[in-house]
C-alpha atoms as a PDB file:
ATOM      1  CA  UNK A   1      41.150 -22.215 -46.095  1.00  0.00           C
ATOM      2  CA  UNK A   2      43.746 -19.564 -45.078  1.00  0.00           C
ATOM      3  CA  UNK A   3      44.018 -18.338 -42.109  1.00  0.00           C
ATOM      4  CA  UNK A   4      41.272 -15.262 -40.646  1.00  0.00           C
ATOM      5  CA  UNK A   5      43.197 -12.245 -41.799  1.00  0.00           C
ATOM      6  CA  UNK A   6      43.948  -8.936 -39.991  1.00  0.00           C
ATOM      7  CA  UNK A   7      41.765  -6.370 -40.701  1.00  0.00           C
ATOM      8  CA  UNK A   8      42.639  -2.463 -39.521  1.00  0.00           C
ATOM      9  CA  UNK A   9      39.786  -0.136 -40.369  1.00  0.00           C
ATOM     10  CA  UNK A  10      41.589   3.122 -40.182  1.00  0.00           C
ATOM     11  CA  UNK A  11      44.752   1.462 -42.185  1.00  0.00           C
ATOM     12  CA  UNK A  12      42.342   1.011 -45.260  1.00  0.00           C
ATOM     13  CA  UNK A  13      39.202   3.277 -44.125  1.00  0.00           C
ATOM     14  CA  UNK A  14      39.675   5.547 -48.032  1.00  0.00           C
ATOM     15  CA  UNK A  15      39.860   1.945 -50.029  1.00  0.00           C
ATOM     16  CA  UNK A  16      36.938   0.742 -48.269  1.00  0.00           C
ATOM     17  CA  UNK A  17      34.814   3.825 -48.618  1.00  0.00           C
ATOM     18  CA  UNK A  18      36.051   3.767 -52.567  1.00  0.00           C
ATOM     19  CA  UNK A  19      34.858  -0.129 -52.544  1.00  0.00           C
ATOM     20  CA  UNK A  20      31.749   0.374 -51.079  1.00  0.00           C
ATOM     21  CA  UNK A  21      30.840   3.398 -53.544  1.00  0.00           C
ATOM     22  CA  UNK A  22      31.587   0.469 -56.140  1.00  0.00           C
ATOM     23  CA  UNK A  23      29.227  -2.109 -55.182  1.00  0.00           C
ATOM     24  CA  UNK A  24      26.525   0.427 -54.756  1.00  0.00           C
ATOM     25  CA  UNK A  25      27.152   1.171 -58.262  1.00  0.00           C
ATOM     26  CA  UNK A  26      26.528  -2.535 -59.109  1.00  0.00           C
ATOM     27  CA  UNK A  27      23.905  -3.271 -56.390  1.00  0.00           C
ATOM     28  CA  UNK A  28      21.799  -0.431 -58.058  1.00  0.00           C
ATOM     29  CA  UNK A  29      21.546  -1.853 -61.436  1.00  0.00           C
ATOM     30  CA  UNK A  30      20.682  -5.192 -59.718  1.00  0.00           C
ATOM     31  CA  UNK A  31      17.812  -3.571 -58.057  1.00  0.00           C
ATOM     32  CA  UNK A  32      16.909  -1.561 -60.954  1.00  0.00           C
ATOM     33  CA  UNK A  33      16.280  -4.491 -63.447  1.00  0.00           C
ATOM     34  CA  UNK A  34      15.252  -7.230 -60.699  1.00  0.00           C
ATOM     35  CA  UNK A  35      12.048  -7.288 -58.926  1.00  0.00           C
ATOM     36  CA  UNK A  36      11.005  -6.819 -55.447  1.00  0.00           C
ATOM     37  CA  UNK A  37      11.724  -9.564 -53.304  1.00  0.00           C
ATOM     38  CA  UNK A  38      10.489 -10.119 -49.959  1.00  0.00           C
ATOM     39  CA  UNK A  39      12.724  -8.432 -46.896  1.00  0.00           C
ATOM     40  CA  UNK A  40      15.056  -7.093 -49.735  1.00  0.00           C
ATOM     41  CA  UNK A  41      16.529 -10.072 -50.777  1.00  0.00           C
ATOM     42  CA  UNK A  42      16.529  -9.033 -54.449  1.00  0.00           C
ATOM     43  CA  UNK A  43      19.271  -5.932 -53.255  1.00  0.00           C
ATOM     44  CA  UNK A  44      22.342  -7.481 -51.884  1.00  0.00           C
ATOM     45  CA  UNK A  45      25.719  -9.161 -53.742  1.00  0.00           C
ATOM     46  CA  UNK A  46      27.031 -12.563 -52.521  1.00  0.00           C
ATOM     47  CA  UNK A  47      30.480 -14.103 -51.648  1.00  0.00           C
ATOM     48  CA  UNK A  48      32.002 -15.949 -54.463  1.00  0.00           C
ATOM     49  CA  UNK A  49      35.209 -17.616 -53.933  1.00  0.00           C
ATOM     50  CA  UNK A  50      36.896 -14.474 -55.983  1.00  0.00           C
ATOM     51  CA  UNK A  51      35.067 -11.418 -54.394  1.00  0.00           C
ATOM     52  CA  UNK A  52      31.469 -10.386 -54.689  1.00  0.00           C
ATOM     53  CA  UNK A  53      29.005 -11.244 -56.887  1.00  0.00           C
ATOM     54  CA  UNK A  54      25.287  -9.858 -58.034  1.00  0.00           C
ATOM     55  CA  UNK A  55      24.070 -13.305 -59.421  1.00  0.00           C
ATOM     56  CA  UNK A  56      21.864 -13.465 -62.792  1.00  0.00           C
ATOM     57  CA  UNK A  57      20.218 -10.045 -63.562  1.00  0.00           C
ATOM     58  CA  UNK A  58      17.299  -9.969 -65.397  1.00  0.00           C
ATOM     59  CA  UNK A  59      17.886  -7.922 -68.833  1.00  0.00           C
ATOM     60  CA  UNK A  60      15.696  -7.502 -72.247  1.00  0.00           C
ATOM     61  CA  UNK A  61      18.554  -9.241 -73.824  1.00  0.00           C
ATOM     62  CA  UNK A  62      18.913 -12.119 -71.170  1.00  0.00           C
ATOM     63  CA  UNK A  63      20.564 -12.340 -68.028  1.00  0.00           C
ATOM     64  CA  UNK A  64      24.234 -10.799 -67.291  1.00  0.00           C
ATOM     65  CA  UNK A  65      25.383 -10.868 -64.432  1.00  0.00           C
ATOM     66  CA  UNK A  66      28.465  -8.626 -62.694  1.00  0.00           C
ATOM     67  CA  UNK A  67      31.224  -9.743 -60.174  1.00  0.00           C
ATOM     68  CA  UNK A  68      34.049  -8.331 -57.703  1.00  0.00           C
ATOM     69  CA  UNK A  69      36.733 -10.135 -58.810  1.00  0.00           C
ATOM     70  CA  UNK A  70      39.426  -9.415 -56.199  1.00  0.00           C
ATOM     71  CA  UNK A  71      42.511 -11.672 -57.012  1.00  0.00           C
ATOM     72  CA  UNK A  72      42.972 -10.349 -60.791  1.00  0.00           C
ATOM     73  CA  UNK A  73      40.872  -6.766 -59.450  1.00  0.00           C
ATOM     74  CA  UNK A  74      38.969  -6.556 -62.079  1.00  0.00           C
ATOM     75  CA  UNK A  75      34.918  -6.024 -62.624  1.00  0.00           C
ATOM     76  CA  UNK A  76      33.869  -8.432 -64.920  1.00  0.00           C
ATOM     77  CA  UNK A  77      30.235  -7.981 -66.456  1.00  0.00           C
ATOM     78  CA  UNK A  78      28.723 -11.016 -68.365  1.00  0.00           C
ATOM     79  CA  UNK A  79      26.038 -11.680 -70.354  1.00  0.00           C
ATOM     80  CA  UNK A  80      24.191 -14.701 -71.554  1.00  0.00           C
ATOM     81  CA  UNK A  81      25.361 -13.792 -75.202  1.00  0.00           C
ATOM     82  CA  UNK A  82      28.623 -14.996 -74.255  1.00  0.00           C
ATOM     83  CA  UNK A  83      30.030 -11.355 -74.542  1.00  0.00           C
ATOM     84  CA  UNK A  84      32.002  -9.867 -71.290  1.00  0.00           C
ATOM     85  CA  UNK A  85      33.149  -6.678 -70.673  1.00  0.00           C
ATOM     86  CA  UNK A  86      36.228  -5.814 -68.047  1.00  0.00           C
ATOM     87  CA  UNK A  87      36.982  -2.711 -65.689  1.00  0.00           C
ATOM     88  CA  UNK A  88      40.026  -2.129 -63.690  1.00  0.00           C
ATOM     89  CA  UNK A  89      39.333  -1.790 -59.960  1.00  0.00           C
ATOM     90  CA  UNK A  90      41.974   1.083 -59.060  1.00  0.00           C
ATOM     91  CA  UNK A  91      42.234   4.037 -57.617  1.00  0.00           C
ATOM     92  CA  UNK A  92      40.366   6.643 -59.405  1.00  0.00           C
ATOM     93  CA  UNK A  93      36.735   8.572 -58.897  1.00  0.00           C
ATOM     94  CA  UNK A  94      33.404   7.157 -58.910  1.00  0.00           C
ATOM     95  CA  UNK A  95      32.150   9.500 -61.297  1.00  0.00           C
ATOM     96  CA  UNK A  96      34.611   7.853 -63.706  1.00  0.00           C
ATOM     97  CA  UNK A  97      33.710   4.174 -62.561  1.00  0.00           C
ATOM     98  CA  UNK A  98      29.692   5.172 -62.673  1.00  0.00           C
ATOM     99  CA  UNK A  99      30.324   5.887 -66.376  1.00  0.00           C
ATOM    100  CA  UNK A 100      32.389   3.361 -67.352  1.00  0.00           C
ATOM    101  CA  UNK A 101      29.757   0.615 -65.748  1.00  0.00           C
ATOM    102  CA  UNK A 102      26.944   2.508 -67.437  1.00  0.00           C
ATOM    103  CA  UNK A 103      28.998   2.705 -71.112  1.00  0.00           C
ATOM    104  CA  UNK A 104      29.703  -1.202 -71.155  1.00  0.00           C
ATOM    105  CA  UNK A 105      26.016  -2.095 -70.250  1.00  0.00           C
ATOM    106  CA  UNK A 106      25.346  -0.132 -72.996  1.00  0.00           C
ATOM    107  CA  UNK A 107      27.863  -1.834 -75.453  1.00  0.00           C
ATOM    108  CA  UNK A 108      25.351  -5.230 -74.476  1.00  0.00           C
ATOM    109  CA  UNK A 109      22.445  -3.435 -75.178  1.00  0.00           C
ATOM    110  CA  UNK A 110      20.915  -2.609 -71.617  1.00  0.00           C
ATOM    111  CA  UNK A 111      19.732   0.442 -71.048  1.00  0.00           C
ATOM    112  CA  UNK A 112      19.774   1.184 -67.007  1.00  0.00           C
ATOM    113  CA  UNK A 113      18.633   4.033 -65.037  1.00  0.00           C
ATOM    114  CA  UNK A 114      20.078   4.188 -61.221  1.00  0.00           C
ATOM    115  CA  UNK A 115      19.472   6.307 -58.568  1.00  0.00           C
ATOM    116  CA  UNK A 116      22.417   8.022 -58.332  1.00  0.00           C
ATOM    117  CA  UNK A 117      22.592   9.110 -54.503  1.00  0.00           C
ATOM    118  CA  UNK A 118      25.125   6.646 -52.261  1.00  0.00           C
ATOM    119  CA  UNK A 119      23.171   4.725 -49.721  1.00  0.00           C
ATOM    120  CA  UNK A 120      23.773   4.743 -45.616  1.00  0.00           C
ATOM    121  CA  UNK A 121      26.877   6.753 -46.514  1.00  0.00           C
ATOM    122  CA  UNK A 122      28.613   9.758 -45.145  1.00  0.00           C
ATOM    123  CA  UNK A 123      27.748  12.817 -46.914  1.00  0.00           C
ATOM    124  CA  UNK A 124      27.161  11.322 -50.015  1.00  0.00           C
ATOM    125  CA  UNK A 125      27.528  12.459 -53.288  1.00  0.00           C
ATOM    126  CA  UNK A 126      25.870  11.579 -56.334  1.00  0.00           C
ATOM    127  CA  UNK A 127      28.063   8.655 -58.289  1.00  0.00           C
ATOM    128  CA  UNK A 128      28.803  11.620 -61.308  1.00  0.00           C
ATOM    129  CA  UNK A 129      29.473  14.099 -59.548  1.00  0.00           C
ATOM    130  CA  UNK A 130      31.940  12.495 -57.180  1.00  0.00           C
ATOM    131  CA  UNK A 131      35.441  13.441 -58.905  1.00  0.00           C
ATOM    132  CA  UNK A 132      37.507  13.122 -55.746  1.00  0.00           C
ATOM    133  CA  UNK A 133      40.180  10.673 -56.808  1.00  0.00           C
ATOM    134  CA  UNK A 134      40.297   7.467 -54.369  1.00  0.00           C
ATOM    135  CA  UNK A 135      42.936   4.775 -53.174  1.00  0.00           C
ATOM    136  CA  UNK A 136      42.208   1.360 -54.282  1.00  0.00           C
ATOM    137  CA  UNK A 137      44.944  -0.759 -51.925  1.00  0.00           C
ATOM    138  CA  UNK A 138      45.119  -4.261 -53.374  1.00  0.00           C
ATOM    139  CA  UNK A 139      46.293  -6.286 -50.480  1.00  0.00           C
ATOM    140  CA  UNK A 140      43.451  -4.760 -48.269  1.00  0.00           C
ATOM    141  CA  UNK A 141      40.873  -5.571 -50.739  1.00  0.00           C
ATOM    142  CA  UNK A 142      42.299  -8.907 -50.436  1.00  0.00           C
ATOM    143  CA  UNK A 143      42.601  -9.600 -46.564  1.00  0.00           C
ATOM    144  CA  UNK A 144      39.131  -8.112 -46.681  1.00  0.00           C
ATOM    145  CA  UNK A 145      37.805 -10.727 -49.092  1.00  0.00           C
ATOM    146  CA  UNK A 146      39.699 -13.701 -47.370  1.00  0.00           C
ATOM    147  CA  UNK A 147      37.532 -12.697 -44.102  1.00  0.00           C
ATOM    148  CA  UNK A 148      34.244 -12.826 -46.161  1.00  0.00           C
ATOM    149  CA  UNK A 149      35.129 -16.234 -47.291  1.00  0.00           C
ATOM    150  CA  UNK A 150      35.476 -17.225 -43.460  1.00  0.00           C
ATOM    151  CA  UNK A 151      32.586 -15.664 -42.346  1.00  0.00           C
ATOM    152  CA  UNK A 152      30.383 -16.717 -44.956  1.00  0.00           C
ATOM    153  CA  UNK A 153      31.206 -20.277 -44.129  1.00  0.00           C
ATOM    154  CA  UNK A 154      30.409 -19.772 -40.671  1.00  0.00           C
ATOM    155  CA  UNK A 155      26.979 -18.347 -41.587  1.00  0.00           C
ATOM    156  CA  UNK A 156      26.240 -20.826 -43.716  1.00  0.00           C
ATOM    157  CA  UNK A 157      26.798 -23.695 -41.100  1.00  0.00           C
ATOM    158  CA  UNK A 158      24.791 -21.791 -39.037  1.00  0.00           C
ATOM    159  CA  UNK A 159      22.192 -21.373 -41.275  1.00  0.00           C
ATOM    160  CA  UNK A 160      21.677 -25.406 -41.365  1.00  0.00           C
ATOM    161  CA  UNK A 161      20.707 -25.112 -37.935  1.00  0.00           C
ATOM    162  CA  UNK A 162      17.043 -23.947 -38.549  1.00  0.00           C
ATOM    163  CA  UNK A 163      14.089 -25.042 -40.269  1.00  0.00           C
ATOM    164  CA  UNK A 164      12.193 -22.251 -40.589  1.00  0.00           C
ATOM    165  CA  UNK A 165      12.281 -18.907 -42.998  1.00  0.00           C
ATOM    166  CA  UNK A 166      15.996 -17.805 -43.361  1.00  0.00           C
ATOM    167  CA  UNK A 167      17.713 -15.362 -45.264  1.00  0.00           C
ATOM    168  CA  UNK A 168      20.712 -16.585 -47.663  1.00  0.00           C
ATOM    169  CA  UNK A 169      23.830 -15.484 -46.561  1.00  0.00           C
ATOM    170  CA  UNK A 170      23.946 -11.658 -48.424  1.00  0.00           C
ATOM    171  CA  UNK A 171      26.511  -9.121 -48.632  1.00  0.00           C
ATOM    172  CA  UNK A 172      24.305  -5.691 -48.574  1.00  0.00           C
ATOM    173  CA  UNK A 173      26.225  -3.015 -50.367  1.00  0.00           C
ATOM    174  CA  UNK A 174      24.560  -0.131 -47.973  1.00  0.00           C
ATOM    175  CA  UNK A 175      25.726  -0.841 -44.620  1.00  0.00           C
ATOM    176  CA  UNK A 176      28.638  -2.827 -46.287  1.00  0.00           C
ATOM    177  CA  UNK A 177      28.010  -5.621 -44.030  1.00  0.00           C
ATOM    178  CA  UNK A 178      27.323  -9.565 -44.560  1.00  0.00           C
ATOM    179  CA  UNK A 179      24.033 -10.707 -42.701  1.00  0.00           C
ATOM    180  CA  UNK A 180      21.982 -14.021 -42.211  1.00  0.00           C
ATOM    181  CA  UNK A 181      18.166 -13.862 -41.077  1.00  0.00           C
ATOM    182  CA  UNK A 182      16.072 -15.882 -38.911  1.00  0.00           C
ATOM    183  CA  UNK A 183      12.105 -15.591 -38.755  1.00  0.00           C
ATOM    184  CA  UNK A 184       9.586 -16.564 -36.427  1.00  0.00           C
ATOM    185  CA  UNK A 185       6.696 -16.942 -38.542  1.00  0.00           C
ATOM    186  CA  UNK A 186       5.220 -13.917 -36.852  1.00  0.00           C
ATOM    187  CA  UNK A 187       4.048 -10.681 -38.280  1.00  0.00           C
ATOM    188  CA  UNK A 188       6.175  -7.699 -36.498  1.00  0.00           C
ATOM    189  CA  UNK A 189       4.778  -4.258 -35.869  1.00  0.00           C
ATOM    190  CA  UNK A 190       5.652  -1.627 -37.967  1.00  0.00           C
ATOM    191  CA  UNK A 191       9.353  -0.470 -37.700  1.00  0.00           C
ATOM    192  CA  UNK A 192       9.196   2.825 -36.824  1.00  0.00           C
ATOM    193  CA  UNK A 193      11.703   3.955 -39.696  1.00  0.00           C
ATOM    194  CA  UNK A 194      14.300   6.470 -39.753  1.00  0.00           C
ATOM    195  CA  UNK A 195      17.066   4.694 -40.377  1.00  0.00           C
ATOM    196  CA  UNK A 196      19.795   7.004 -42.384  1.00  0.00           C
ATOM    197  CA  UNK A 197      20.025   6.461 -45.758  1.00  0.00           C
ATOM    198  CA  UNK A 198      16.922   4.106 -46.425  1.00  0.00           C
ATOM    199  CA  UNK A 199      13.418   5.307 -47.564  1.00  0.00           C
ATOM    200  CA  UNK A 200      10.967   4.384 -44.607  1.00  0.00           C
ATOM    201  CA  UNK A 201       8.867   2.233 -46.627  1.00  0.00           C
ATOM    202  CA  UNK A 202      11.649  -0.081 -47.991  1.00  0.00           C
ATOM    203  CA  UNK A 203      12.708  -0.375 -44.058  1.00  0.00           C
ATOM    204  CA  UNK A 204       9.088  -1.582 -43.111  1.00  0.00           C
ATOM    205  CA  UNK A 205       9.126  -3.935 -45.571  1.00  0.00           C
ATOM    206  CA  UNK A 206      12.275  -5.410 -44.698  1.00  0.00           C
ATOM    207  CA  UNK A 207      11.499  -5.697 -40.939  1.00  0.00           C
ATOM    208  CA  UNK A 208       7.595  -6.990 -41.599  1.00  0.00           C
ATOM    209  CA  UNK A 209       8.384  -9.815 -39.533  1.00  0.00           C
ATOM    210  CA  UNK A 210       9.719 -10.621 -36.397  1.00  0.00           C
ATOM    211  CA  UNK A 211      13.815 -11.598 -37.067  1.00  0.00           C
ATOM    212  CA  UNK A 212      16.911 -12.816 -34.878  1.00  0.00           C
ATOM    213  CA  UNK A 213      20.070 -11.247 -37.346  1.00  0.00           C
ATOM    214  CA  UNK A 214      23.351 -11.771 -37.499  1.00  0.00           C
ATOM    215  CA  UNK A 215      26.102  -9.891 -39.184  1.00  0.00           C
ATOM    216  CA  UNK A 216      29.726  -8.681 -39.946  1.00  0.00           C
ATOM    217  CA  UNK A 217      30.835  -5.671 -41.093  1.00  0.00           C
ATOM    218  CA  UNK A 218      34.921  -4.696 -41.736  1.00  0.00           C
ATOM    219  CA  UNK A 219      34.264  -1.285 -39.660  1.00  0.00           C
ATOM    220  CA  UNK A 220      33.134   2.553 -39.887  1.00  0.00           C
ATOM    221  CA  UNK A 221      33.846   5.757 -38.694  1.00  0.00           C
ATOM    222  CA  UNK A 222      30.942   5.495 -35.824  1.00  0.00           C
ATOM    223  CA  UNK A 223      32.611   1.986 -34.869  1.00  0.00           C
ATOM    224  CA  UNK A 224      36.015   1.742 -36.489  1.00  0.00           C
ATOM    225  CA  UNK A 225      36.634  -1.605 -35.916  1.00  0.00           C
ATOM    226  CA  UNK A 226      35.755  -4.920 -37.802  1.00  0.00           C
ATOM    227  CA  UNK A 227      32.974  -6.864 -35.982  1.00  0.00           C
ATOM    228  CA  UNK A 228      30.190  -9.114 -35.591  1.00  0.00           C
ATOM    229  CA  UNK A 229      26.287  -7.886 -34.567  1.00  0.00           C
ATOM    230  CA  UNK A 230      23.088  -9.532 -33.672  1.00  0.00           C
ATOM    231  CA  UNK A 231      20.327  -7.940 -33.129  1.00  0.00           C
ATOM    232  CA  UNK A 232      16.306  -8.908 -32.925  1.00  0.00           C
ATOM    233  CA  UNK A 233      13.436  -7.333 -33.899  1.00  0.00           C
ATOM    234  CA  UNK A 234      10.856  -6.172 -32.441  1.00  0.00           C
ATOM    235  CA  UNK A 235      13.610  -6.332 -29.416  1.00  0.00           C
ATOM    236  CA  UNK A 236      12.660  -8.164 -26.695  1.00  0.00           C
ATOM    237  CA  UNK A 237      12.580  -7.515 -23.065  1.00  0.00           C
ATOM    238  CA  UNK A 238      15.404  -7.982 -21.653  1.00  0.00           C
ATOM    239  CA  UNK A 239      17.015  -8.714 -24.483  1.00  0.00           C
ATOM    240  CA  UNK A 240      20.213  -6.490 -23.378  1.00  0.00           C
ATOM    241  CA  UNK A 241      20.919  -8.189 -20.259  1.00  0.00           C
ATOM    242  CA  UNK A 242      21.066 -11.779 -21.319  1.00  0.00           C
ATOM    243  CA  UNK A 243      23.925 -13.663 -21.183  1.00  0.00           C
ATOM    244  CA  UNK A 244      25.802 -14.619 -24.762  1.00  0.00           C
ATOM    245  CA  UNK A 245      28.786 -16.411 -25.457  1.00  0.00           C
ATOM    246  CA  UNK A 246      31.885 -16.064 -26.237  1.00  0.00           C
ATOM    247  CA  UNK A 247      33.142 -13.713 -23.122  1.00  0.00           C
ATOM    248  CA  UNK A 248      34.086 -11.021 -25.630  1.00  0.00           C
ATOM    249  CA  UNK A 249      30.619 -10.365 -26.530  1.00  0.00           C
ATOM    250  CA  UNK A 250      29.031  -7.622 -24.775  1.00  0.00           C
ATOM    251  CA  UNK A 251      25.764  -5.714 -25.855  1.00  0.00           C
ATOM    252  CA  UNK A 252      26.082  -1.825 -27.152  1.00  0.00           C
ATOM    253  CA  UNK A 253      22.903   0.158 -25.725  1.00  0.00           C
ATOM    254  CA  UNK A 254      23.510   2.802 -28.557  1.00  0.00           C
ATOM    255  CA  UNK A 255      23.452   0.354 -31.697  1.00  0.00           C
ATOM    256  CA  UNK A 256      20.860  -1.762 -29.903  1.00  0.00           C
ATOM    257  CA  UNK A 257      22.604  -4.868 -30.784  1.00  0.00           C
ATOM    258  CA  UNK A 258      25.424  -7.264 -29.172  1.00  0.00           C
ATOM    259  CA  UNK A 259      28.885  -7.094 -30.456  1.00  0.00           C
ATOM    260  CA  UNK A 260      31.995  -8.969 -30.727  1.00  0.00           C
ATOM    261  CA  UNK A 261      35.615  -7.796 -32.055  1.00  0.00           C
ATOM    262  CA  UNK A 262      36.184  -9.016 -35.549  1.00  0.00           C
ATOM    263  CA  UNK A 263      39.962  -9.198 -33.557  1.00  0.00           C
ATOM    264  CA  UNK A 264      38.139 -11.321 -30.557  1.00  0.00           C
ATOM    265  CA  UNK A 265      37.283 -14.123 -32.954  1.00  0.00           C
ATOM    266  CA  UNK A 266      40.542 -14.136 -35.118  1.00  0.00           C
ATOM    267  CA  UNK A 267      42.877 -14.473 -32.435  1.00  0.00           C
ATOM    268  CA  UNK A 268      40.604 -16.941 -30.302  1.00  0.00           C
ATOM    269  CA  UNK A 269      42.545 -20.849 -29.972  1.00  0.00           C
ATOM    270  CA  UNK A 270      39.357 -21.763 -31.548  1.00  0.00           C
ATOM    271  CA  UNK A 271      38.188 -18.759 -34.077  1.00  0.00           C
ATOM    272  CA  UNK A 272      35.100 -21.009 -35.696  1.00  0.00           C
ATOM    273  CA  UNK A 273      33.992 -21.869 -32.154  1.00  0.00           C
ATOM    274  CA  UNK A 274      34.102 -18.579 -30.946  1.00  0.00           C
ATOM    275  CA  UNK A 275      32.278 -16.942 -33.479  1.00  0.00           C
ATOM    276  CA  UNK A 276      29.447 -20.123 -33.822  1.00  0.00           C
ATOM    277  CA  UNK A 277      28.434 -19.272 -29.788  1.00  0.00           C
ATOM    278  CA  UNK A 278      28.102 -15.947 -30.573  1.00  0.00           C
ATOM    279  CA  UNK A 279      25.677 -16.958 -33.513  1.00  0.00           C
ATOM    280  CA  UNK A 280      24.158 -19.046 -31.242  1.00  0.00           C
ATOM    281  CA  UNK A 281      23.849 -18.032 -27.969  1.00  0.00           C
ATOM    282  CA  UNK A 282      22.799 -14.590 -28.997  1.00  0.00           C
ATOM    283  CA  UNK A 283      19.471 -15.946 -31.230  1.00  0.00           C
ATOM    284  CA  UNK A 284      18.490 -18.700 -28.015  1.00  0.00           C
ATOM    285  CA  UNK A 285      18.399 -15.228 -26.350  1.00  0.00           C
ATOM    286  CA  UNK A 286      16.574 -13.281 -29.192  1.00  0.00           C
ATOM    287  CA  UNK A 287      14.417 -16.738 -29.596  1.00  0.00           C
ATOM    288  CA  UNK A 288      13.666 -17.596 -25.940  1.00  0.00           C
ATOM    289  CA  UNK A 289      12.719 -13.802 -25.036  1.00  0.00           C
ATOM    290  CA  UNK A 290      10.343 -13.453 -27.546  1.00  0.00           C
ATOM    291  CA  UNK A 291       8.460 -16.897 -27.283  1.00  0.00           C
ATOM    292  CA  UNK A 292       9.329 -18.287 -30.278  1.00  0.00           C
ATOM    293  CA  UNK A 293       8.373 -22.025 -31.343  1.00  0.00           C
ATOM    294  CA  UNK A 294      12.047 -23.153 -31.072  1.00  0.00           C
ATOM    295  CA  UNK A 295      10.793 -27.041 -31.320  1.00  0.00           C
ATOM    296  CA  UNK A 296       9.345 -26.530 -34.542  1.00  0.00           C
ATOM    297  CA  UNK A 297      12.096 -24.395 -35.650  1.00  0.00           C
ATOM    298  CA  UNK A 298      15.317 -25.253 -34.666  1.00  0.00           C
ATOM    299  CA  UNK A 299      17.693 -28.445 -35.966  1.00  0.00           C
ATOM    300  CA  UNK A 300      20.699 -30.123 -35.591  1.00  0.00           C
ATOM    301  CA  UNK A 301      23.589 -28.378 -37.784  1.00  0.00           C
ATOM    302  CA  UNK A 302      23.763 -29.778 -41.040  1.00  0.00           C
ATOM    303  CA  UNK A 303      26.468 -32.534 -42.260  1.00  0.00           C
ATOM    304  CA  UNK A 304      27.886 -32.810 -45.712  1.00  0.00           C
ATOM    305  CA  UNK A 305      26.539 -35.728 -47.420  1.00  0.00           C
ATOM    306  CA  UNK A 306      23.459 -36.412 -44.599  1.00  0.00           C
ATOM    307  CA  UNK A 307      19.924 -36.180 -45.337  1.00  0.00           C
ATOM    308  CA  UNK A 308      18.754 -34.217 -41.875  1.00  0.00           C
ATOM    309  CA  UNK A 309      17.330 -37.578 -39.840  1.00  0.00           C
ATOM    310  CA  UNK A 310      13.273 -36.710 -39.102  1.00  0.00           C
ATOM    311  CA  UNK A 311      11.935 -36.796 -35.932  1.00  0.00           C
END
């Protein structure tokens, strides 16, 4: 695998904004046509080894299924007809890439209402009537996606880790971060809401539970810098003050959550190390706070190859 690529938010801030107004456009159709899944699960796109991906979408003429692809930078919708359908990713306005995914659904025969408003975004404007003409910077998009290939390996080893209810490994397309979820078991109390950009009901039912989550996100204008969060849920006491690995990692009072520099982990002599504490340390403290059964729940990391040995 290459090595973890630079990533400057304010060098590429109007590509990513243009990017993330994409997948929204693609996430939407995924949630339109799919049904609820627990926590959300039914919302985000996944890492593929080209971009980002939604997976099979349910349709009335079979599933179809549209990906990111960000060597050739292209968005390829296909259907289990054996038809495709191809749109450049370029610099141009949503409005005009909002029709253009609409028109070729349409060519397959799905019909597909979205809700048109941007999600967890800065002033946002509805998909057609956002005519403001956008960057589309090629090599960012592709530093971008060679992080997300890194980072969703890491998650996914440290997914192996633990035997009880986990999230896959999702990219969600309204805080344009990647995430993996731990649970307890436990029933949480109800989130209070009011996050931006997210109806208080859908946020309830995502947070139903009691969670330790992890995440990366490239950067945005209230923290313009590419980095890595964990957070728990309800939040445990004392929670803030425990001590988490690697050095780097301190917690932010504001967000609620620990951080640690997307920069801190690239440049470390060790970058996998580096960010697998963080993962780490940063649940035993989420885990030990709040009681959890870590003897029924925790495992060795998995091994390629190895059934996990039973105790």
């Amino acid at each position: 695998m290459s090595a973890w690529p630079s990533l400057d938010w304010a060098s590429w801030r109007e590509t990513a904004l243009h990017l993330q107004l994409m997948t929204q456009i693609a996430g939407k159709v995924r949630i339109a046509l799919t049904p609820w899944l627990n926590h959300g699960w039914h919302v985000p796109l996944y890492v593929t080894p080209r971009g980002l991906g939604t997976s099979p979408i349910p349709s009335d003429i079979g599933p179809f299924e549209i990906d990111f692809d960000f060597r050739d930078h292209v968005l390829r919708i296909a259907a289990a007809t054996g038809e495709t359908r191809t749109l450049a990713l370029e610099a141009g306005t949503v409005a005009d890439f909002y029709a253009a995914v609409l028109r070729a659904l349409a060519e397959f025969g799905i019909a597909v209402k979205i809700a048109t408003l941007p999600n967890e975004f800065p002033d946002p404007v509805r998909f057609p009537d956002d005519h403001a003409v956008r960057p589309y910077d090629r090599a960012a998009v592709e530093a971008f996606h060679a992080a997300l290939c890194r980072v969703d390996h890491a998650f996914k080893a440290f997914r192996t880790g633990f035997l009880g209810k986990a999230s896959p490994v999702h990219f969600f397309w309204g805080g344009f971060d990647l995430a993996v979820t731990r649970f307890s078991g436990r029933a949480a109390p109800p989130h209070p809401g009011g996050v931006p950009g997210l109806p208080d009901d859908v946020t309830r039912e995502a947070y139903s539970h009691e969670v330790s989550s992890a995440g990366f996100w490239p950067g945005s204008d209230a923290y313009p810098h590419a980095a890595f969060y964990s957070y728990a849920y309800p939040s445990p006491e004392g929670f803030g003050d425990a001590a988490v690995k690697p050095e780097a990692a301190r917690f932010d009072a504001t967000l609620g959550e620990f951080l640690l520099d997307y920069d801190d982990v690239r440049t470390a002599p060790d970058p996998e190390a580096a960010l697998a504490a963080f993962l780490q340390s940063t649940y035993e403290a989420a885990a030990d706070l709040a009681r959890w059964d870590r003897t029924a729940l925790d495992c060795a990391p998995g091994i390629p190859g190895r059934p996990r040995p039973l105790q």
